[in-house]
Protein backbone atom coordinates (compact mmCIF):
# COMPACT_ATOMS: atom_id res chain seq x y z
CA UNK A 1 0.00 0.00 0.00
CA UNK A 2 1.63 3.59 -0.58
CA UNK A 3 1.75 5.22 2.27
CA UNK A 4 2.87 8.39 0.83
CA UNK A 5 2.48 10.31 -2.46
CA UNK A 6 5.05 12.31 -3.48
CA UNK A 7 3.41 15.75 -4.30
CA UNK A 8 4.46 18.98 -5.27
CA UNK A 9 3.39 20.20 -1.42
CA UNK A 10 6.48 18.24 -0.51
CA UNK A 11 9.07 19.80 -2.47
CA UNK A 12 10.78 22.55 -1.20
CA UNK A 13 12.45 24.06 -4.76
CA UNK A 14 16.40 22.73 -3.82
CA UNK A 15 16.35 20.43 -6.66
CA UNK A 16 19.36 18.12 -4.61
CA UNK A 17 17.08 17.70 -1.67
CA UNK A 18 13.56 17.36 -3.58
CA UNK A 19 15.15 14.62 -5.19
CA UNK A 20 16.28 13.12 -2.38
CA UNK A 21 13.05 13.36 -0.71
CA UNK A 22 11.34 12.22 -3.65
CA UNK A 23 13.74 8.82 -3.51
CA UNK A 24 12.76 8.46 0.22
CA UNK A 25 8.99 8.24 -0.26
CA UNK A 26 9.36 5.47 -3.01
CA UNK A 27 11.56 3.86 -0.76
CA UNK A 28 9.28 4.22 2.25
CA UNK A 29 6.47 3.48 0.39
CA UNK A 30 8.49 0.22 -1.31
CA UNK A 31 8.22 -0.64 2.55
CA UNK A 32 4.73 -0.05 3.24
CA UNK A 33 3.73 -2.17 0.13
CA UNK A 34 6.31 -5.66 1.02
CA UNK A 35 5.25 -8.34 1.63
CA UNK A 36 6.90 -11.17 3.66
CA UNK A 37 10.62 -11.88 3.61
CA UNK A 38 10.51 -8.84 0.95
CA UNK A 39 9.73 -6.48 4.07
CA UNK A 40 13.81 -6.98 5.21
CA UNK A 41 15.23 -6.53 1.68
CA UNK A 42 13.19 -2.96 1.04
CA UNK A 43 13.68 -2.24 4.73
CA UNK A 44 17.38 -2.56 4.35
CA UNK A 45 17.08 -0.48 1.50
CA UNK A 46 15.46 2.78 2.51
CA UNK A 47 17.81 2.26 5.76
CA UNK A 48 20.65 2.60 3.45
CA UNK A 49 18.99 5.71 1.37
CA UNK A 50 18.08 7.32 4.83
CA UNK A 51 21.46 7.11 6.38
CA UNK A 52 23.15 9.16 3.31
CA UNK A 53 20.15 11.05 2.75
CA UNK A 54 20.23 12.34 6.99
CA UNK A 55 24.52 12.53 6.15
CA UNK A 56 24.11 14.66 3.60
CA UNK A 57 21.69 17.48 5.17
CA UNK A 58 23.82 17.22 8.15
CA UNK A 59 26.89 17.77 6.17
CA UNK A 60 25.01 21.14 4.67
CA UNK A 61 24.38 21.91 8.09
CA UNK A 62 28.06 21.63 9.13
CA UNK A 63 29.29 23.55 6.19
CA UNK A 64 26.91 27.01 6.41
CA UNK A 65 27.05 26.81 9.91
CA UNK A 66 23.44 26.19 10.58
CA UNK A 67 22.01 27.51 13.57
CA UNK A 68 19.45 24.89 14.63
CA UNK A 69 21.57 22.06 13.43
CA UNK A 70 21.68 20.66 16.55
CA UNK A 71 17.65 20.29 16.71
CA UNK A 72 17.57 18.96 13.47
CA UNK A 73 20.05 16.23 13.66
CA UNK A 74 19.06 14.81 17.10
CA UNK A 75 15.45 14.14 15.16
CA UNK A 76 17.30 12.56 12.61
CA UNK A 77 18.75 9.88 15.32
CA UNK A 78 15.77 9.79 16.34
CA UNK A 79 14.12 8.84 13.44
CA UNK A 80 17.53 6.26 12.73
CA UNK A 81 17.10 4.55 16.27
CA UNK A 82 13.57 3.52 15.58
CA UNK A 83 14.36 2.43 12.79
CA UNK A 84 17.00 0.36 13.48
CA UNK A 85 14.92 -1.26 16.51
CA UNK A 86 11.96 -1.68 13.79
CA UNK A 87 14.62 -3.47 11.28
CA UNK A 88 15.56 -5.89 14.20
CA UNK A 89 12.41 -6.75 14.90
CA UNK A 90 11.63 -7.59 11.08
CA UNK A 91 14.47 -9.58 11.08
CA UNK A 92 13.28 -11.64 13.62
CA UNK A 93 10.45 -12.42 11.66
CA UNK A 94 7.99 -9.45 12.68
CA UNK A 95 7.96 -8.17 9.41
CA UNK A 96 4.39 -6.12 10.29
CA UNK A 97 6.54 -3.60 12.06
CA UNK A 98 7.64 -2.60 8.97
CA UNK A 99 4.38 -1.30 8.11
CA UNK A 100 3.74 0.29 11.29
CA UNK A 101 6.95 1.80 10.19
CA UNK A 102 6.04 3.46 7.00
CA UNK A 103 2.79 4.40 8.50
CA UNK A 104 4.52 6.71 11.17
CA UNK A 105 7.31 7.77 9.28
CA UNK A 106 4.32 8.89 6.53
CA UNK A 107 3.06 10.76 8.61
CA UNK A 108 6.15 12.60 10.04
CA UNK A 109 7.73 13.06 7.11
CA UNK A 110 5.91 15.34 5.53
CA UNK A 111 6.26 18.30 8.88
CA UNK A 112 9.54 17.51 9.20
CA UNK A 113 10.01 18.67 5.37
CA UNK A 114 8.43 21.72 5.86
CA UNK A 115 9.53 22.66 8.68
CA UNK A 116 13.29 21.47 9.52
CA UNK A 117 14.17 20.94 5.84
CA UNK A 118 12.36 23.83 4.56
CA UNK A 119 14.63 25.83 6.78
CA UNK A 120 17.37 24.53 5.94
CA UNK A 121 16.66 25.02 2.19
CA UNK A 122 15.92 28.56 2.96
CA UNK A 123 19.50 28.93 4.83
CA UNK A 124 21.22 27.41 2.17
CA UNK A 125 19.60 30.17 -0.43
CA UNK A 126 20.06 33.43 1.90
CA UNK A 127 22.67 32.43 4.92
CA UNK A 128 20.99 35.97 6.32
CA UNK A 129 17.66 34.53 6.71
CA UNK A 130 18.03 34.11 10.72
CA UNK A 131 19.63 37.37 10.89
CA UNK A 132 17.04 39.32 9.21
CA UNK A 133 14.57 37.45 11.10
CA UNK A 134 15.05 39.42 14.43
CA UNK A 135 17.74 37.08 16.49
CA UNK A 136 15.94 33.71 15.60
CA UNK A 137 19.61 31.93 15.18
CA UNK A 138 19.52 30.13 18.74
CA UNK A 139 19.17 26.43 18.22
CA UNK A 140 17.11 26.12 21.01
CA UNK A 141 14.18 28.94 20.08
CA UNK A 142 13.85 26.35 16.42
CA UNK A 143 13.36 23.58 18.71
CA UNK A 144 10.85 25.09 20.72
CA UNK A 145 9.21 26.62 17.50
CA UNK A 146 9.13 23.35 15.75
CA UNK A 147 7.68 21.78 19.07
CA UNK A 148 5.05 24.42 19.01
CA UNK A 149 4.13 23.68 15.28
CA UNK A 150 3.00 20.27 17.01
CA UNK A 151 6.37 18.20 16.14
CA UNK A 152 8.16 17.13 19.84
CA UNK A 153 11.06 15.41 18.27
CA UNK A 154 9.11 12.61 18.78
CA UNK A 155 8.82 9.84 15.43
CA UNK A 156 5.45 8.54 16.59
C-alpha cells in the first residue's frame, strides 16, 4: 500500500534535496507495500537511502554553519534509532513492524520537510535569513518553535 504520495506540497524548490526526498517516499512506500521476507530486503534499502540522505543534510548543516543544526540532527537519530529497533524486529520475523513503520514515518515526514528541511533550504539560499529574522539563530528557540508547530522530536 503507498503510504505516501510524493506531491508537489512536498518539495521545497532545492532540486538536490527534492530529489532526495522524492527517492525516500518510493523507498518508504516500497516498505509499506512488502510483503513477507521482501519487508527486510526494502527495509534494508530505505535504511541505506536514509542514512546518506540524513549525512548529507547534516553535512550542509556543518558547512553554512546552521544555527538549529543541533535540533535537526538529534530528530534525525531519532528517526535512525527507531528504525533500526523496527529493522531488528523484522528480522526476527515481525515483518508487520515494517508497516507500522512506513505508516509513522508517513506521517512525520511530511512536517519535518516543511519545517526542519524547509529551513534549511531557505538557509542554504540566503545564509541571512536568521539574521534578518530578528535574532531567531539560537538552536534552542527552532526547537521550541518546531515543538510548538506540534512536532516534539518525537517519530510517533
Amino acid at each position: 500500500m503507498t503510504v505516501l504520495a510524493w506531491s508537489e506540497r512536498l518539495a521545497l524548490g532545492h532540486a538536490e534535496m527534492d530529489h532526495t526526498h522524492q527517492e525516500f517516499v518510493a523507498l518508504l512506500n516500497a516498505v509499506g507495500e512488502a510483503q513477507g521476507e521482501a519487508v527486510l530486503a526494502s527495509l534494508d534499502a530505505f535504511i541505506a537511502h536514509t542514512r546518506a540522505h540524513f549525512a548529507q543534510e547534516e553535512a550542509w548543516m556543518e558547512e553554512q554553519h546552521f544555527p538549529p543544526r543541533g535540533c535537526h540532527a538529534k530528530e534525525h537519530a531519532g528517526v535512525l534509532e527507531v528504525v533500526y529497533e523496527v529493522r531488528a524486529r523484522v528480522a526476527k520475523g515481525e515483518s508487520h513492524y515494517g508497516h507500522t513503520l512506513a505508516e509513522a514515518l508517513a506521517e512525520w515526514f511530511p512536517l519535518h520537510a516543511s519545517s526542519m528541511d524547509a529551513m534549511l533550504a531557505l538557509f542554504m539560499e540566503n545564509p541571512r535569513v536568521f539574521d534578518d529574522a530578528g535574532g531567531c539563530a539560537s538552536s534552542d528557540h527552532v526547537c521550541s518553535e518546531t515543538a510548538a508547530a506540534g512536532n516534539n522530536g518525537s517519530t510517533g
